[in-house]
C-alpha atoms as a PDB file:
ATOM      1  CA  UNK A   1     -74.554 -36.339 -56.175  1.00  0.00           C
ATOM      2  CA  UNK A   2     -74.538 -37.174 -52.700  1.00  0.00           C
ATOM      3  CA  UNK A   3     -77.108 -36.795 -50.099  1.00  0.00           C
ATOM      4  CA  UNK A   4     -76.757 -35.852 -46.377  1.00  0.00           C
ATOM      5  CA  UNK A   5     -77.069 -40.097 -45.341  1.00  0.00           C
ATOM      6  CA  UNK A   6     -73.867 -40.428 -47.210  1.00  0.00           C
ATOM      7  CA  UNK A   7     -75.689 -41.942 -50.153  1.00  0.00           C
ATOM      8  CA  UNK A   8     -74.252 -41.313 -53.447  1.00  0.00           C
ATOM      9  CA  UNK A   9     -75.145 -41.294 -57.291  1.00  0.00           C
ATOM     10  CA  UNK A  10     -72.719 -41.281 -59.844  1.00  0.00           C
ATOM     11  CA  UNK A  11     -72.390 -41.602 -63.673  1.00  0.00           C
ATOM     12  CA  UNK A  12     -69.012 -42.202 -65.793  1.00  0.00           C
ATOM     13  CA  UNK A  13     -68.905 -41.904 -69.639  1.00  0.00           C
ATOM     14  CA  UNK A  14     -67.483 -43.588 -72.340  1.00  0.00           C
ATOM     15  CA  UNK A  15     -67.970 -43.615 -75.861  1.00  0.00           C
ATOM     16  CA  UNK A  16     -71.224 -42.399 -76.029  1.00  0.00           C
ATOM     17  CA  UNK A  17     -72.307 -44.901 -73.279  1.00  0.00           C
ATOM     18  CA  UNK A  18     -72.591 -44.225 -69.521  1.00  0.00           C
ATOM     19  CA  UNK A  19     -72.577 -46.434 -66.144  1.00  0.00           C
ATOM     20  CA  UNK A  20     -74.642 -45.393 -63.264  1.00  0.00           C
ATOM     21  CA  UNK A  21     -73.757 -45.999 -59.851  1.00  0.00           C
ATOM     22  CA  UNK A  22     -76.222 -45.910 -56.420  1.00  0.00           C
ATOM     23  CA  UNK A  23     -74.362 -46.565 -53.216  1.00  0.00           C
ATOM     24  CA  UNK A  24     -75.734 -46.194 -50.220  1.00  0.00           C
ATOM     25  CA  UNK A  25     -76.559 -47.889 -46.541  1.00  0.00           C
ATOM     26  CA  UNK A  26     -79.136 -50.336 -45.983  1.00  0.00           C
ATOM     27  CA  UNK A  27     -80.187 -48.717 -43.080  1.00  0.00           C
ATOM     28  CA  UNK A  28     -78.413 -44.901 -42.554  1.00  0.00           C
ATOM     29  CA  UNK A  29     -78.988 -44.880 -39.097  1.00  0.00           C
ATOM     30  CA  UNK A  30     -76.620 -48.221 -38.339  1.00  0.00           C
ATOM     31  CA  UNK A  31     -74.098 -47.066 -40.190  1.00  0.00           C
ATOM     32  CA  UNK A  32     -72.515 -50.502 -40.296  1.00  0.00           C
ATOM     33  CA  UNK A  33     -70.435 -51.303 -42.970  1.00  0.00           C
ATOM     34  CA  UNK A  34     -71.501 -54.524 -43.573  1.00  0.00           C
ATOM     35  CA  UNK A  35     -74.633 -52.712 -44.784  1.00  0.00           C
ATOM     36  CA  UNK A  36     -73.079 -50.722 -47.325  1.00  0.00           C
ATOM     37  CA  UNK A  37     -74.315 -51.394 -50.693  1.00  0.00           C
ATOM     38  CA  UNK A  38     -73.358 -50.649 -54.177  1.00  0.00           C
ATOM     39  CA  UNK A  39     -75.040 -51.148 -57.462  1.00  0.00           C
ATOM     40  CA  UNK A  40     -74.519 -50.773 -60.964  1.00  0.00           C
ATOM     41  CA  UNK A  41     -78.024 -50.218 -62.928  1.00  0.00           C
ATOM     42  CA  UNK A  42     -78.404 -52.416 -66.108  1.00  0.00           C
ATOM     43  CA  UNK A  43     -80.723 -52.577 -68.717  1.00  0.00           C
ATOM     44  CA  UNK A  44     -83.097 -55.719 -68.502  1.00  0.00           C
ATOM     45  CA  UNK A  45     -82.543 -57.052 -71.502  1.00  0.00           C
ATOM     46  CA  UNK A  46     -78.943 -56.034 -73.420  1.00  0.00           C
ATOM     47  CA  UNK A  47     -76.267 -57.658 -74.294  1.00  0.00           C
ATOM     48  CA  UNK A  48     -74.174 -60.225 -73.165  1.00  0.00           C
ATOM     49  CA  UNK A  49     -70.261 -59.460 -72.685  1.00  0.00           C
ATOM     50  CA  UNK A  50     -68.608 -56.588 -71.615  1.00  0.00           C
ATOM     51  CA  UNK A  51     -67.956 -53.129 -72.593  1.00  0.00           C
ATOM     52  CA  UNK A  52     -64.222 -50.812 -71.613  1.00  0.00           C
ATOM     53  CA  UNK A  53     -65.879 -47.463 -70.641  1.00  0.00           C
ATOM     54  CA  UNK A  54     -62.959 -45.303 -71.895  1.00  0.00           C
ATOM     55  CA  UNK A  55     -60.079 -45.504 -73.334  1.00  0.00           C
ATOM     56  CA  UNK A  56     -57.330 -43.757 -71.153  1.00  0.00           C
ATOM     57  CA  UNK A  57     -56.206 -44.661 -67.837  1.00  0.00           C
ATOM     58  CA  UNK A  58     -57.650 -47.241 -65.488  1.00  0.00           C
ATOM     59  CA  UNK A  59     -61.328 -47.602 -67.312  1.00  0.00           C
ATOM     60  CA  UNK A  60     -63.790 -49.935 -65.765  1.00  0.00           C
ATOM     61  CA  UNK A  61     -65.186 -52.925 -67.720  1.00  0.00           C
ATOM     62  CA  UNK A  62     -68.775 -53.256 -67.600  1.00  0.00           C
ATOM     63  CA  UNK A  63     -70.992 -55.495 -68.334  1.00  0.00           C
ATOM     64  CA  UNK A  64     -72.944 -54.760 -71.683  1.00  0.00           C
ATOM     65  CA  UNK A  65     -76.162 -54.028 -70.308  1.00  0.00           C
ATOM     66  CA  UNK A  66     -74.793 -51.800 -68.093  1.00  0.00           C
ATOM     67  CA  UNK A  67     -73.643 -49.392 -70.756  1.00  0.00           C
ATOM     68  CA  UNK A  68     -76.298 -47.182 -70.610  1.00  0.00           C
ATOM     69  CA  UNK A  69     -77.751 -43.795 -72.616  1.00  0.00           C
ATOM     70  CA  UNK A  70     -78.018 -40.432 -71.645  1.00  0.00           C
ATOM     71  CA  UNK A  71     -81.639 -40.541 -70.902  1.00  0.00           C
ATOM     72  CA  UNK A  72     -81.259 -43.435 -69.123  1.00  0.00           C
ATOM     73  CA  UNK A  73     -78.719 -41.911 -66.888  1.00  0.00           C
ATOM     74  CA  UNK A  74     -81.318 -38.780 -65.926  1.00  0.00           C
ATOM     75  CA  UNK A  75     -84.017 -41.094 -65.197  1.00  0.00           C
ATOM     76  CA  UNK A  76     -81.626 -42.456 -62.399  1.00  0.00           C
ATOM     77  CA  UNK A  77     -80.011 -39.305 -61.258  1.00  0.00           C
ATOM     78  CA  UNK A  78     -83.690 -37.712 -61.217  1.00  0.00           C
ATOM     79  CA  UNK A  79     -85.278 -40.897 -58.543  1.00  0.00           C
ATOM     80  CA  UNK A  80     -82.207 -39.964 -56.445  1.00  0.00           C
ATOM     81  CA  UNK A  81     -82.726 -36.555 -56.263  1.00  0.00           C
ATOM     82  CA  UNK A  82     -86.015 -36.900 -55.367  1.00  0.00           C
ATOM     83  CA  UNK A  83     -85.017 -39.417 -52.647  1.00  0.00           C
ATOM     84  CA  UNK A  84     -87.071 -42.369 -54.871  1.00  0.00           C
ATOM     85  CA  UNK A  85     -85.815 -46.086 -54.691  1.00  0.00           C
ATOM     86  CA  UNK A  86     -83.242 -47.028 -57.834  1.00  0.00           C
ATOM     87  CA  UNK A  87     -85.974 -46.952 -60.586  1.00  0.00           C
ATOM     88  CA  UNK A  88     -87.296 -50.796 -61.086  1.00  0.00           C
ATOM     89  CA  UNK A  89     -86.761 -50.321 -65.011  1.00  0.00           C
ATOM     90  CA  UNK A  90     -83.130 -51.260 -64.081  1.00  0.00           C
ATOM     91  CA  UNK A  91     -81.096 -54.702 -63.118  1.00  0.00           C
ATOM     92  CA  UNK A  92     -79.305 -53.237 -60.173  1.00  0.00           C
ATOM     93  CA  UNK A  93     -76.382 -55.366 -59.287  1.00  0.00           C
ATOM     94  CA  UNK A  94     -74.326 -55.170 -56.346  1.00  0.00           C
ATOM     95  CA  UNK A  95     -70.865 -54.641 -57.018  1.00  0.00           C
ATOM     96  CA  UNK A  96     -69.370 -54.585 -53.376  1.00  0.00           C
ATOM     97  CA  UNK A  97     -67.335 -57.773 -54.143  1.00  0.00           C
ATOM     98  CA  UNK A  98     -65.228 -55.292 -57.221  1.00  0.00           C
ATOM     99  CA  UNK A  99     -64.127 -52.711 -54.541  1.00  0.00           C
ATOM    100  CA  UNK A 100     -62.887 -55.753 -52.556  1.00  0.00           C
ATOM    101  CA  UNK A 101     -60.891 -57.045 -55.491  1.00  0.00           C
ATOM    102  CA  UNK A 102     -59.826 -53.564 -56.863  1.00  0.00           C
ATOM    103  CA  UNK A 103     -58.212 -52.843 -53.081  1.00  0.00           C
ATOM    104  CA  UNK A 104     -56.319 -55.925 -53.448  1.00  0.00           C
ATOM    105  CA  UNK A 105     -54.443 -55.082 -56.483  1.00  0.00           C
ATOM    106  CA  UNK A 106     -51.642 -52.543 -56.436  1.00  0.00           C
ATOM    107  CA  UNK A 107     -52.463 -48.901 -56.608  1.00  0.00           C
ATOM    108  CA  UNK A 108     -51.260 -48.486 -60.165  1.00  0.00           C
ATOM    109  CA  UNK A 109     -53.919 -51.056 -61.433  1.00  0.00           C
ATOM    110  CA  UNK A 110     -57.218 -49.699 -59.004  1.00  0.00           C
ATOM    111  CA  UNK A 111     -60.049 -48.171 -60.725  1.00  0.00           C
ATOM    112  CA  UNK A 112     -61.960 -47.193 -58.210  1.00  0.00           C
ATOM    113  CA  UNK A 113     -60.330 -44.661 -55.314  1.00  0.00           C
ATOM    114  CA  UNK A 114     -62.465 -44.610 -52.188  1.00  0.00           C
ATOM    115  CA  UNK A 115     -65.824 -45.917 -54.324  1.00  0.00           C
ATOM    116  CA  UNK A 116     -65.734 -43.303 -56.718  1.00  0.00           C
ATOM    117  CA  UNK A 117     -64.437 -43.575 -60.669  1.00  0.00           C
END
């Protein structure tokens, strides 16, 4: 989902597992990069490793906690929609620093294509 701002909610699946993603600007009205942020929501407490959402094609690999249930997934999408903060249930991480990575690698190995899965 993504709102008029150019704030964005999205959730991949894998296994029975989903990861959540809020991006959005610090401040929408700056509109300065540098105040782009991206987050992955995590449970609080979970496990410690990580977790390949999918098994075809370029997956992402989360971090454990991060593999999340259906419910969980609603309770996010549902705060956005509503234009709520990221629900405070959640570890939200910043993942800013992956896309940087990811854009470094050849095109054949990205995951992500312009911030989305």
């Amino acid at each position: 989902i993504k709102d008029a701002h150019g704030s964005f909610i999205q959730a991949r699946e894998g296994g029975r597992r989903y990861c959540v993603e809020w991006a959005g600007w610090h401040d929408w009205k700056e509109r300065n990069w540098k105040q782009y942020e991206h987050f992955r929501a995590g449970l609080k407490q979970g496990s410690k490793g990580t977790f390949r959402l999918g098994t075809r094609g370029r997956t992402p690999v989360i971090n454990k906690n991060e593999a999340l249930s259906f419910a969980d997934v609603v309770v996010c999408f549902q705060a956005f929609y509503h234009h709520e903060p990221r629900p405070s249930q959640y570890v939200w991480r910043n993942i800013n620093e992956e896309f940087e990575k990811d854009a470094s690698l050849p095109k054949s190995e990205q995951v992500y294509v312009h911030g989305y899965f």
